[in-house]
C-alpha atoms as a PDB file:
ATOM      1  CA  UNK A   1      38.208 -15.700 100.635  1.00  0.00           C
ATOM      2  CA  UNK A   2      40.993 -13.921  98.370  1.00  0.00           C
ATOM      3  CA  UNK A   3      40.405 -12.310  94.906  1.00  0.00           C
ATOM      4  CA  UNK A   4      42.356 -15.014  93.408  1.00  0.00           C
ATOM      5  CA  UNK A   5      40.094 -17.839  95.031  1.00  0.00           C
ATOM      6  CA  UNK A   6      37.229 -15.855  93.718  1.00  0.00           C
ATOM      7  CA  UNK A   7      38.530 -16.053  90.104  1.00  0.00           C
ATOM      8  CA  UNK A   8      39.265 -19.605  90.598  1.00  0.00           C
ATOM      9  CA  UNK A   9      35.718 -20.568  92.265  1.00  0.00           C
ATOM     10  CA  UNK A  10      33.995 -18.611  89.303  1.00  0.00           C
ATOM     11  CA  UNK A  11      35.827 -21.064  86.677  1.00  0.00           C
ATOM     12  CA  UNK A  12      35.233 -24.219  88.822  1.00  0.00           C
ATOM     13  CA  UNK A  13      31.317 -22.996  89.423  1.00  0.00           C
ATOM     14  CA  UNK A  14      30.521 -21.478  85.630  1.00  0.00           C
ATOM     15  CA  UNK A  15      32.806 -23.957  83.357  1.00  0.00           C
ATOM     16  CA  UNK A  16      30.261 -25.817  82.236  1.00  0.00           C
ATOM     17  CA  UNK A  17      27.756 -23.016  81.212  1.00  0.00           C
ATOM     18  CA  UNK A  18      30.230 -20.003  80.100  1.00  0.00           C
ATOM     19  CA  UNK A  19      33.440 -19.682  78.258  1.00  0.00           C
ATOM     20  CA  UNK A  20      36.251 -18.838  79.722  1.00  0.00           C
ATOM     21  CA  UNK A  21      36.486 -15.234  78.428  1.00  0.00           C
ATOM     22  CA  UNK A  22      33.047 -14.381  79.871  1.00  0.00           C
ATOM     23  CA  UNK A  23      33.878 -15.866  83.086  1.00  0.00           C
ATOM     24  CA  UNK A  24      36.740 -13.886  82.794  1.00  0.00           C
ATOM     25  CA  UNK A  25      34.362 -10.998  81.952  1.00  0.00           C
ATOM     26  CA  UNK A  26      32.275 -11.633  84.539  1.00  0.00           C
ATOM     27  CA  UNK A  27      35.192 -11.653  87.445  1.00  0.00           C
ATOM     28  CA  UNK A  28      36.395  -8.065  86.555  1.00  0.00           C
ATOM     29  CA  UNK A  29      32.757  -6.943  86.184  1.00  0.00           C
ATOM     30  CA  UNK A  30      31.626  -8.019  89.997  1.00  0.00           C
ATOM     31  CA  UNK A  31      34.779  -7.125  91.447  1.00  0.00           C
ATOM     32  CA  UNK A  32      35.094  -3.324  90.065  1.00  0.00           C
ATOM     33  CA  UNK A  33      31.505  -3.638  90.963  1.00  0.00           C
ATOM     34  CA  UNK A  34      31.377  -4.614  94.466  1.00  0.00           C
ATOM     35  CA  UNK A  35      34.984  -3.947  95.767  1.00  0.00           C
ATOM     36  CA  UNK A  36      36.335  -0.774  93.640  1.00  0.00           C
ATOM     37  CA  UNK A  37      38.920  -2.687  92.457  1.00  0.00           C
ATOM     38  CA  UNK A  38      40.817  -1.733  88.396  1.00  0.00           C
ATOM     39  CA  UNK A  39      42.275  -4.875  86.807  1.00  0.00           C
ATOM     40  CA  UNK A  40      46.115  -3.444  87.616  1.00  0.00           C
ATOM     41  CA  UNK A  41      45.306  -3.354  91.560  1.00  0.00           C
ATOM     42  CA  UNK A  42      43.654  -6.783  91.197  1.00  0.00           C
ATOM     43  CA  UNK A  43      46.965  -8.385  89.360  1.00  0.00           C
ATOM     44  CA  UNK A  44      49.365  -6.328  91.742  1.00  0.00           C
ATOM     45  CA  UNK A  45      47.335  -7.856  94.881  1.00  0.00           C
ATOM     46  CA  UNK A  46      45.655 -11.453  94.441  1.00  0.00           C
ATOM     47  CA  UNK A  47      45.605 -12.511  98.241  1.00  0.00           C
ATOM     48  CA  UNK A  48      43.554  -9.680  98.826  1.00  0.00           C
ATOM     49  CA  UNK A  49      41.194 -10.652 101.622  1.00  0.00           C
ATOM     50  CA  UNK A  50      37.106 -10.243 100.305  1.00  0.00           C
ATOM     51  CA  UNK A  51      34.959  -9.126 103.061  1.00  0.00           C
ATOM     52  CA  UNK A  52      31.955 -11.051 105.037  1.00  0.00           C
ATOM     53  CA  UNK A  53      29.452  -9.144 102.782  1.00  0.00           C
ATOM     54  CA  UNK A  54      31.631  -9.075  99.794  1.00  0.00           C
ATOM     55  CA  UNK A  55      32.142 -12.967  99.806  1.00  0.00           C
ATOM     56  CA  UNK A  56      27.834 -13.532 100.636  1.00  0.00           C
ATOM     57  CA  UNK A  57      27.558 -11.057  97.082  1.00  0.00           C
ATOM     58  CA  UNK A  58      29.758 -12.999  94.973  1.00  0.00           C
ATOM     59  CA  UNK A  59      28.747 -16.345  96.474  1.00  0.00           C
ATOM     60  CA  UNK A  60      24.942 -15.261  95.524  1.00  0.00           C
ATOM     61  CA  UNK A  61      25.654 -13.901  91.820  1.00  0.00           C
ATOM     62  CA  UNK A  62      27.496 -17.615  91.408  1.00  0.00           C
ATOM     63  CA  UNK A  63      24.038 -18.733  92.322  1.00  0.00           C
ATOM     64  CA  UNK A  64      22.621 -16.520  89.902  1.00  0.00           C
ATOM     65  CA  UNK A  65      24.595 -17.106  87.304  1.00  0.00           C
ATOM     66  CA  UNK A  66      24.387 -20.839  87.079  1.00  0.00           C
ATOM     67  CA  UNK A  67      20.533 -19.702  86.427  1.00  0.00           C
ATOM     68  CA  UNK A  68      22.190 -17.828  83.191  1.00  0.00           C
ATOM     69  CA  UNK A  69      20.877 -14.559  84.730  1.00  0.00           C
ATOM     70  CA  UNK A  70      22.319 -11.989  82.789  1.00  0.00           C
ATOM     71  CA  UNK A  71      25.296  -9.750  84.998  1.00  0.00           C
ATOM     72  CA  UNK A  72      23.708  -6.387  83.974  1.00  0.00           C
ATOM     73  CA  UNK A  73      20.875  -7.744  86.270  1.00  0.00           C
ATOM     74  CA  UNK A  74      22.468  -9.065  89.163  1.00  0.00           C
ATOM     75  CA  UNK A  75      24.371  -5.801  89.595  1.00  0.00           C
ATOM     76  CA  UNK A  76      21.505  -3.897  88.353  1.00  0.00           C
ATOM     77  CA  UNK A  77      23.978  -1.810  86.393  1.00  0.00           C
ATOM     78  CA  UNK A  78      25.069  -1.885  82.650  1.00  0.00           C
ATOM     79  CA  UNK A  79      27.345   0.658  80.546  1.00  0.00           C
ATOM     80  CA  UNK A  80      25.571   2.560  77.491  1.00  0.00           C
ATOM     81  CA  UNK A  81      27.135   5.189  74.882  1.00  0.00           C
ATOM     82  CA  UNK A  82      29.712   6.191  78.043  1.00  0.00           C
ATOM     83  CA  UNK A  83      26.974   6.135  80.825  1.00  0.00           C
ATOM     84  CA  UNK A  84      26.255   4.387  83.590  1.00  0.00           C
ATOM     85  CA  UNK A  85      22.493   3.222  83.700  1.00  0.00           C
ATOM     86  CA  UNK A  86      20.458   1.542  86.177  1.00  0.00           C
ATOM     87  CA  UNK A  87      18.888  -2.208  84.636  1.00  0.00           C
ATOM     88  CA  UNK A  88      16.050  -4.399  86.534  1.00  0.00           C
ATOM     89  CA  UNK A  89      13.975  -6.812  85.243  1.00  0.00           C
ATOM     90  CA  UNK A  90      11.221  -3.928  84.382  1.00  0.00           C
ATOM     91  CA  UNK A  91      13.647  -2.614  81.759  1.00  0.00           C
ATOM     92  CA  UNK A  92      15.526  -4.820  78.664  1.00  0.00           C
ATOM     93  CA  UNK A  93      19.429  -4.281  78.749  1.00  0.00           C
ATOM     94  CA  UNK A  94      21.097  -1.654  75.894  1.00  0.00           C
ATOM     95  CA  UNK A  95      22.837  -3.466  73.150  1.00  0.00           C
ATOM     96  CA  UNK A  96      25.783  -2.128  71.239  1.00  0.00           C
ATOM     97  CA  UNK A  97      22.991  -1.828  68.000  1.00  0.00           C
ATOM     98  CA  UNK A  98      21.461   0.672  69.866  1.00  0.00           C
ATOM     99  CA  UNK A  99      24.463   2.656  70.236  1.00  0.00           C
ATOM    100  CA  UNK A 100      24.912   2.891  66.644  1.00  0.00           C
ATOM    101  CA  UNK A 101      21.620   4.431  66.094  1.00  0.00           C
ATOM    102  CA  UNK A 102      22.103   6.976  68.709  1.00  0.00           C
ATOM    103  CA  UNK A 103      25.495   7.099  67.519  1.00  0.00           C
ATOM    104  CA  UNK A 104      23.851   8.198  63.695  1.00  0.00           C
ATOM    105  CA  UNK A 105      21.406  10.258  65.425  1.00  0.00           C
ATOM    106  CA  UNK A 106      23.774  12.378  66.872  1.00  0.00           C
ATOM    107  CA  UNK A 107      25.771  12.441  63.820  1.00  0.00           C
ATOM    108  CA  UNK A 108      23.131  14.274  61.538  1.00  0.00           C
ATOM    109  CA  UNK A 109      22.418  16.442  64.814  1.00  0.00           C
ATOM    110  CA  UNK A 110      22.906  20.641  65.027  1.00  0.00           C
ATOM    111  CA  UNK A 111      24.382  20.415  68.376  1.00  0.00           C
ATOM    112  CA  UNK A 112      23.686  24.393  68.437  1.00  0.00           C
ATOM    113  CA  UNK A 113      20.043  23.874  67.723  1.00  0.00           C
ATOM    114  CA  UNK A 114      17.544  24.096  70.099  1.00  0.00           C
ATOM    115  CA  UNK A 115      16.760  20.685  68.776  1.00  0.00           C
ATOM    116  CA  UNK A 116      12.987  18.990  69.701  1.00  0.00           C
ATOM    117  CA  UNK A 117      13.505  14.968  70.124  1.00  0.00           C
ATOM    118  CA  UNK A 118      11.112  12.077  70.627  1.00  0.00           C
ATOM    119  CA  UNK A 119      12.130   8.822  72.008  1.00  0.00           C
ATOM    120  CA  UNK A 120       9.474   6.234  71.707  1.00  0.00           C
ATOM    121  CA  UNK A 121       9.446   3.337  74.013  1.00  0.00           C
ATOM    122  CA  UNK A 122      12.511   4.372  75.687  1.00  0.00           C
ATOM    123  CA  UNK A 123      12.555   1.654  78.387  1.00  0.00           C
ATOM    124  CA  UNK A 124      15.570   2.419  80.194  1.00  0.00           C
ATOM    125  CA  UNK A 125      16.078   5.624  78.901  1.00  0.00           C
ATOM    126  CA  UNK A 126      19.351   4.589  77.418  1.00  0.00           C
ATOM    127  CA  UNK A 127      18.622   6.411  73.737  1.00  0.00           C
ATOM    128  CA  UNK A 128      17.245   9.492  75.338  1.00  0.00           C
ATOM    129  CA  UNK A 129      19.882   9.944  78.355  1.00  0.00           C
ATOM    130  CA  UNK A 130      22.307   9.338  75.937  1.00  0.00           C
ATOM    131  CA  UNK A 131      20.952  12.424  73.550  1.00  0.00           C
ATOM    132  CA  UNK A 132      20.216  14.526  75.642  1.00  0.00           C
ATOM    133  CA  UNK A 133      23.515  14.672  77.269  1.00  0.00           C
ATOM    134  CA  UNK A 134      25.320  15.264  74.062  1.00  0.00           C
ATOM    135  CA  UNK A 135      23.203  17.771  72.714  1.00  0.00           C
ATOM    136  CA  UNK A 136      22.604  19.626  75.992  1.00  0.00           C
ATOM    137  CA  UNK A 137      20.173  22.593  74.019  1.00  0.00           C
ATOM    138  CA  UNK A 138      17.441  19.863  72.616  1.00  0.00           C
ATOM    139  CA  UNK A 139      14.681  19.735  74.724  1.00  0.00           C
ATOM    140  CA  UNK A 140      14.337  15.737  74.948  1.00  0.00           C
ATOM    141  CA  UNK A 141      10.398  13.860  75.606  1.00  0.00           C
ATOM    142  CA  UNK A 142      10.408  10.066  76.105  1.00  0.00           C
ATOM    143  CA  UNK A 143       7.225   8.153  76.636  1.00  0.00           C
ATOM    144  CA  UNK A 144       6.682   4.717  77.457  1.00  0.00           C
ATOM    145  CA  UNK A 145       3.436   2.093  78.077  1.00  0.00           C
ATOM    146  CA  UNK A 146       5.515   0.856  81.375  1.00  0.00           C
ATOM    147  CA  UNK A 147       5.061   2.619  84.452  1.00  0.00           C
ATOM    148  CA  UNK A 148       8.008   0.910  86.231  1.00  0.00           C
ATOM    149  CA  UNK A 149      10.212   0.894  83.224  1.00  0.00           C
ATOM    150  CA  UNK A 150       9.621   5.205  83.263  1.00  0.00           C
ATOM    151  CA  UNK A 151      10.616   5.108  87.104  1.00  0.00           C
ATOM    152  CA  UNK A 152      13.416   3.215  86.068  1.00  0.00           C
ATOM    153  CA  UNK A 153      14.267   6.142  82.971  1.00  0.00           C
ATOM    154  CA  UNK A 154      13.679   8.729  85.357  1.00  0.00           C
ATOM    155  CA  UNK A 155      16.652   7.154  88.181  1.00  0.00           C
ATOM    156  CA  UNK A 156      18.846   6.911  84.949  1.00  0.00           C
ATOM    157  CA  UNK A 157      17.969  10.901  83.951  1.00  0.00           C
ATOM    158  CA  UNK A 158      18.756  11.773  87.766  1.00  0.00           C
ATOM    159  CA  UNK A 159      22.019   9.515  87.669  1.00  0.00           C
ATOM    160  CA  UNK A 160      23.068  11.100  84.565  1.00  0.00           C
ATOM    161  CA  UNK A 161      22.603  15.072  85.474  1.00  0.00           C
ATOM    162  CA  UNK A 162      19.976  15.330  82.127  1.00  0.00           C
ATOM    163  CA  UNK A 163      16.750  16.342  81.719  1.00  0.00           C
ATOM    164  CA  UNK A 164      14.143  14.398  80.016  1.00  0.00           C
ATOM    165  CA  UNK A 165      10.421  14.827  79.875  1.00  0.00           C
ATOM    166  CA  UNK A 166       9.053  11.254  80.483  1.00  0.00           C
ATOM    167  CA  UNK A 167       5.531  10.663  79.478  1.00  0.00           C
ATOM    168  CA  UNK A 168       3.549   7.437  79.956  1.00  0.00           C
ATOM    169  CA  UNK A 169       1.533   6.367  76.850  1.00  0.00           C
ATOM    170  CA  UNK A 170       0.745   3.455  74.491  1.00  0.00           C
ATOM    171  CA  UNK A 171       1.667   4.426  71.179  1.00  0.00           C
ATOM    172  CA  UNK A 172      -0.816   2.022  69.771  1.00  0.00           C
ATOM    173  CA  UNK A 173      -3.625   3.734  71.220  1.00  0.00           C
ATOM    174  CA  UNK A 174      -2.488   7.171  70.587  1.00  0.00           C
ATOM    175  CA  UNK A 175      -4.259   9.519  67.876  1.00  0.00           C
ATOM    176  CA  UNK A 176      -1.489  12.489  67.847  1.00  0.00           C
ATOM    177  CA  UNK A 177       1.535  13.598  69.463  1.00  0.00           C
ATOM    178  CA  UNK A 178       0.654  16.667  70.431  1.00  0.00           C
ATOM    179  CA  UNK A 179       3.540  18.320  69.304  1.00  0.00           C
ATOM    180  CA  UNK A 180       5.887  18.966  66.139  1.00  0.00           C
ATOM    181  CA  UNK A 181       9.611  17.247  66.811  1.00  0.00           C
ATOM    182  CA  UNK A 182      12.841  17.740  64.784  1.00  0.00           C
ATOM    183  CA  UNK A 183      13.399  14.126  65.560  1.00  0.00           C
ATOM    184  CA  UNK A 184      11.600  11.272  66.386  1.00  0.00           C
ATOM    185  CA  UNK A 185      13.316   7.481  67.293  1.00  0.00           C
ATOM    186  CA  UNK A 186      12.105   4.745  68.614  1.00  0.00           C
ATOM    187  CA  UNK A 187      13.471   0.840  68.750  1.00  0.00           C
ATOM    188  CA  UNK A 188      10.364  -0.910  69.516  1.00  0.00           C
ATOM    189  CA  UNK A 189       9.479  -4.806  70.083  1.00  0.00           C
ATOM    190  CA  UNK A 190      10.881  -6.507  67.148  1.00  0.00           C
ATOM    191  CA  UNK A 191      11.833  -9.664  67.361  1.00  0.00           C
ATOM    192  CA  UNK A 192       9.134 -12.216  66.101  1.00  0.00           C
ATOM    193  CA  UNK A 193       7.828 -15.029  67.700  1.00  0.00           C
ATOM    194  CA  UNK A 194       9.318 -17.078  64.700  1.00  0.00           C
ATOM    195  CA  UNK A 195      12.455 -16.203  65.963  1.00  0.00           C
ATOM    196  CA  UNK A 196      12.652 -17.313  69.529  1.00  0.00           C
ATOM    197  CA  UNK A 197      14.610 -19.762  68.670  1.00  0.00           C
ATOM    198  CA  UNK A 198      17.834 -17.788  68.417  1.00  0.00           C
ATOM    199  CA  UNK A 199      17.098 -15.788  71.693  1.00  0.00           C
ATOM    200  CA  UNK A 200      19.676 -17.029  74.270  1.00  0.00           C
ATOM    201  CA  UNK A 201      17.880 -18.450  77.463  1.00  0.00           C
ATOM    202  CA  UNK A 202      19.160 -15.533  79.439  1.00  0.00           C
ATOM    203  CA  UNK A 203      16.933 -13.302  77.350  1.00  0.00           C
ATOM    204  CA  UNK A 204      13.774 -15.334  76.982  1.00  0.00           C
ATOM    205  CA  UNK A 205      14.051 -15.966  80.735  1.00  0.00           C
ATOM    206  CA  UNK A 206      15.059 -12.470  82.137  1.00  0.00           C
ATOM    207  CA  UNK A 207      13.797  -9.657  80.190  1.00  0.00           C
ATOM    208  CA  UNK A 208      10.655  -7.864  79.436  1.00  0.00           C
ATOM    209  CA  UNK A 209       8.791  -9.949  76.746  1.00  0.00           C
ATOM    210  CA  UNK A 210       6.477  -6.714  75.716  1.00  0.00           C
ATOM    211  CA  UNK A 211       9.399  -5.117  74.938  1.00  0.00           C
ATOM    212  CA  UNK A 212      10.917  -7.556  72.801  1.00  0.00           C
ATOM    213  CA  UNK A 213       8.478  -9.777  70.828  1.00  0.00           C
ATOM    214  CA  UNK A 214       5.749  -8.736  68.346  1.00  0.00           C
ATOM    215  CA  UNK A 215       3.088 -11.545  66.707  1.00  0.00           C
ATOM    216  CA  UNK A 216       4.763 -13.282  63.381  1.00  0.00           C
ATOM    217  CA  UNK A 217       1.715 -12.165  61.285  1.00  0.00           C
ATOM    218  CA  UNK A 218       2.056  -8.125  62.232  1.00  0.00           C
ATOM    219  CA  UNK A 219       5.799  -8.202  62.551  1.00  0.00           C
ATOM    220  CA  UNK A 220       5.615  -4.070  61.529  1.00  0.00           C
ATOM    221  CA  UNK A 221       2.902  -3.182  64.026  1.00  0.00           C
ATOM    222  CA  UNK A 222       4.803  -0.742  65.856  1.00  0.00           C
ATOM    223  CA  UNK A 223       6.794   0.785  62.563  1.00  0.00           C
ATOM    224  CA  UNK A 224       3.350   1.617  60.947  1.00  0.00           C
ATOM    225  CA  UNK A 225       1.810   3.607  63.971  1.00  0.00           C
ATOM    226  CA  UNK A 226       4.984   5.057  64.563  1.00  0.00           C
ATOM    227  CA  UNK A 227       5.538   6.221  61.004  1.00  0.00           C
ATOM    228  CA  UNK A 228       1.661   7.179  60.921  1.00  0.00           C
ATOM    229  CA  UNK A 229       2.224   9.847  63.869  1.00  0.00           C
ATOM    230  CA  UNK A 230       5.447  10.958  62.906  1.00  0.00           C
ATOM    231  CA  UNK A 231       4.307  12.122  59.302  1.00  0.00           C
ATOM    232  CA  UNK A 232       1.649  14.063  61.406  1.00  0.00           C
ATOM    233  CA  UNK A 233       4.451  15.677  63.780  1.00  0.00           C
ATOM    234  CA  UNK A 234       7.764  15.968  62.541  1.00  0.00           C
ATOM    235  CA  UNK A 235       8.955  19.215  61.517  1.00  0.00           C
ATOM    236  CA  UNK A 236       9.762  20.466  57.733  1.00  0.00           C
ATOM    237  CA  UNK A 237      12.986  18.287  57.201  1.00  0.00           C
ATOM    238  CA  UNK A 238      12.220  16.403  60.308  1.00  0.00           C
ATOM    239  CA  UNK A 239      13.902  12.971  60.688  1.00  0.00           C
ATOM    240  CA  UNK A 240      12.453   9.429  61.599  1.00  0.00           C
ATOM    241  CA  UNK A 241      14.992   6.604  63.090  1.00  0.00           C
ATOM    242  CA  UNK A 242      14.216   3.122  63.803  1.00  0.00           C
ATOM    243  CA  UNK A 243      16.152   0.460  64.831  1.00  0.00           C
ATOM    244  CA  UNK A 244      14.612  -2.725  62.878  1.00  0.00           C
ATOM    245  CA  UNK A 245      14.215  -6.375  62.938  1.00  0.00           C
ATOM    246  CA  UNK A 246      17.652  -7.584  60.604  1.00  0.00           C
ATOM    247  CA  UNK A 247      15.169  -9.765  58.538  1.00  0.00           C
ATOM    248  CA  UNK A 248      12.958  -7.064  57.703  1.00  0.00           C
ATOM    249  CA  UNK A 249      14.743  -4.426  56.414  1.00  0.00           C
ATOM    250  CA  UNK A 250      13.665  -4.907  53.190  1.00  0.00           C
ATOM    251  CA  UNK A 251       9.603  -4.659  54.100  1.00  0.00           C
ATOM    252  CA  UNK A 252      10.487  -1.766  56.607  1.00  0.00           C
ATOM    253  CA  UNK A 253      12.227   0.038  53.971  1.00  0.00           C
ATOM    254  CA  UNK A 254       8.836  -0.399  51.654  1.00  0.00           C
ATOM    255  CA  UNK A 255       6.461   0.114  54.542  1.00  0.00           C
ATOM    256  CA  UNK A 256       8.040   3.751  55.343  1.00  0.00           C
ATOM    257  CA  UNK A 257       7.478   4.579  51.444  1.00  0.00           C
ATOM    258  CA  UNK A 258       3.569   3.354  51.584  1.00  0.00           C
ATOM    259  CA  UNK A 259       3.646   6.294  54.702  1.00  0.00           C
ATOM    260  CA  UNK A 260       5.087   8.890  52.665  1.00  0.00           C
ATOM    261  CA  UNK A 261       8.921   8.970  53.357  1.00  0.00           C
ATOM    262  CA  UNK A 262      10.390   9.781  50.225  1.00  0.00           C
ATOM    263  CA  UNK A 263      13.934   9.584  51.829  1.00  0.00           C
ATOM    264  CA  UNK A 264      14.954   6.515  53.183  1.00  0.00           C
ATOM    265  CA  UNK A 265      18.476   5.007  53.861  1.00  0.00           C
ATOM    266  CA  UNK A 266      18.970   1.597  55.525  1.00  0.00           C
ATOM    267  CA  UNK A 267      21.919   0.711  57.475  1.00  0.00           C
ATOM    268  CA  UNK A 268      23.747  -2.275  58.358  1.00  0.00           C
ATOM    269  CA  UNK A 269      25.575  -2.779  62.253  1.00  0.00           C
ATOM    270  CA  UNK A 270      28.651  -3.525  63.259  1.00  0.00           C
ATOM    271  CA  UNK A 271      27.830  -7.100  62.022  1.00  0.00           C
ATOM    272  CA  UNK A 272      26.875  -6.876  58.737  1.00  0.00           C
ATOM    273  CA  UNK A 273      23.104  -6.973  59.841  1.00  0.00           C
ATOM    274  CA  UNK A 274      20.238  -4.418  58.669  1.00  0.00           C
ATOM    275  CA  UNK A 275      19.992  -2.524  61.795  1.00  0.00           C
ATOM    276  CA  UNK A 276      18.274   1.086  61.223  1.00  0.00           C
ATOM    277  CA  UNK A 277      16.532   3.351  58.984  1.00  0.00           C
ATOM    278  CA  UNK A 278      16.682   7.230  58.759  1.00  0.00           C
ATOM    279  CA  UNK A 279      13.627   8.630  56.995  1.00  0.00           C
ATOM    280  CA  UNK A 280      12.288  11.994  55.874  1.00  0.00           C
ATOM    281  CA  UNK A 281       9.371  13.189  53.819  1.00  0.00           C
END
C-alpha cells in the first residue's frame, strides 16, 4: 500500500459518513501520526510504500471510523493550547472553547506572581497543563471525581515537563477546599439532557457521559457548589472562571450574584455563543 492509495481508500471507505475536508483531515492526522510524515514530504513522495504494521493501523482506524469514533481516540492523542495531550475514553477531548477560557485566564494572570490556581474537574488536565506551563511560578492543584481520568492528567503533566498537584475528590460532596487560591476554574458537566439532541453521535457514543451531561431540572448544579466553595477560598481579589452551558448564560450570570460575586463579566466564543464567566467578590 502507497500513501496515495491510502488517501484514496479513506475517500472510497468514509464518503458516505464524512466530508471531504475531514477525510482530508483525517489522512494528514494518521499519517503524521503513525509514519512521521509533514504534508510537503507526503506531496513530494505519493508512492511511498506503508509498512506491514503501518497498513494493519490505518486499515483498523478505517474500521473505526466508519463507527464515527472520534480520531483524537483512535490515536489516543489530541492538540490543546500548543500541547500535546494524551485522550482515552476515561477523559472527554479539549475543545477550542476551552482554549479561550484558559486563553482569558492567562490574560488577567501576573506571570511574576507566585500565583495559587484551582482547576476543578480537570479531566484531562488540558486547562491545568496548559497554565501551569505558561505561568511556570503558580503553584497549580487539579482535582477530579475520576480516578482513571487523574492517571490520565498525571501522563499529560509528565508529557508536558509541568507540575500539577492532582487530587481526587467530588466537589459535590466536599465542605471546604482547604486552602485560599488566587484563582479558581472549572468547566464542569454542562450540557443538559434536553439537549442531546444536538450532540453528534461521536460524542454521545464515545465520551465520558459524567463529564458532560447534568439533569434538565438542576442544569447549575455544579456552578452553585462551585461558586459556594470558592467564596469560602479565593483570595482578596481572587477570580472565579467557568466555562458555561451557551443557553444559560443569562441564569449563570444571576446565579453567581445570589453567591455574592459582585463582579461578573460574560463572554461570548469564537462563535458568537455565551461561553465563560469571570467573577470576583
Amino acid at each position: 500500500m502507497t500513501i496515495s492509495y491510502f488517501k484514496t481508500l479513506l475517500q472510497t471507505e468514509l464518503h458516505d459518513i464524512y466530508p471531504v475536508n475531514e477525510i482530508e483531515s483525517f489522512y494528514h492526522i494518521l499519517t503524521e501520526y503513525k509514519l512521521g510524515l509533514s504534508r510537503v514530504e507526503k506531496a513530494l513522495n505519493p508512492n511511498m510504500e506503508i509498512n506491514s504494521d503501518a497498513k494493519i493501523f490505518f486499515e483498523n482506524a478505517i474500521s473505526l471510523l466508519k463507527t464515527e469514533k472520534p480520531i483524537q481516540y483512535i490515536i489516543e492523542e489530541t492538540e490543546f493550547y500548543g500541547l500535546k495531550f494524551h485522550v482515552n475514553k476515561n477523559v472527554l477531548i479539549p475543545r477550542p472553547e476551552t482554549e479561550e477560557l484558559v486563553s482569558w485566564v492567562l490574560e488577567n494572570a501576573n506571570p511574576d506572581k507566585e500565583l495559587s490556581i484551582l482547576d476543578i474537574g480537570t479531566g484531562s488536565g488540558c486547562i491545568a497543563i496548559s497554565i501551569a506551563k505558561n505561568l511556570p511560578k503558580a503553584k497549580i492543584t487539579a482535582i477530579d471525581f475520576s480516578k482513571t481520568a487523574l492517571k490520565t492528567a498525571k501522563i499529560n503533566a509528565t508529557k508536558n515537563k509541568v507540575s500539577v498537584s492532582f487530587l481526587e475528590q467530588n466537589i459535590l460532596t466536599v465542605e471546604n477546599l482547604h486552602q485560599q487560591f488566587d484563582i479558581i476554574i472549572s468547566n464542569p458537566p454542562y450540557v443538559r439532557e434536553l439537549e442531546k439532541k444536538e450532540i453528534n453521535k461521536n460524542v454521545l457514543s464515545y465520551e465520558p457521559h459524567s463529564a458532560l451531561f447534568v439533569d434538565d431540572n438542576n442544569a447549575l448544579i455544579f456552578y452553585k457548589k462551585i461558586a459556594t466553595l470558592a467564596k469560602q477560598s479565593l483570595k482578596p481579589n481572587g477570580t472565579l472562571y467557568f466555562e458555561i452551558n451557551q443557553y444559560l448564560g443569562e441564569e449563570t450570570m444571576k446565579m453567581l450574584s445570589e453567591n455574592g460575586f459582585s463582579k461578573n463579566e460574560l463572554k461570548k466564543d469564537i462563535f458568537g455563543n455565551d461561553r465563560m464567566t469571570k467573577s470576583q467578590i
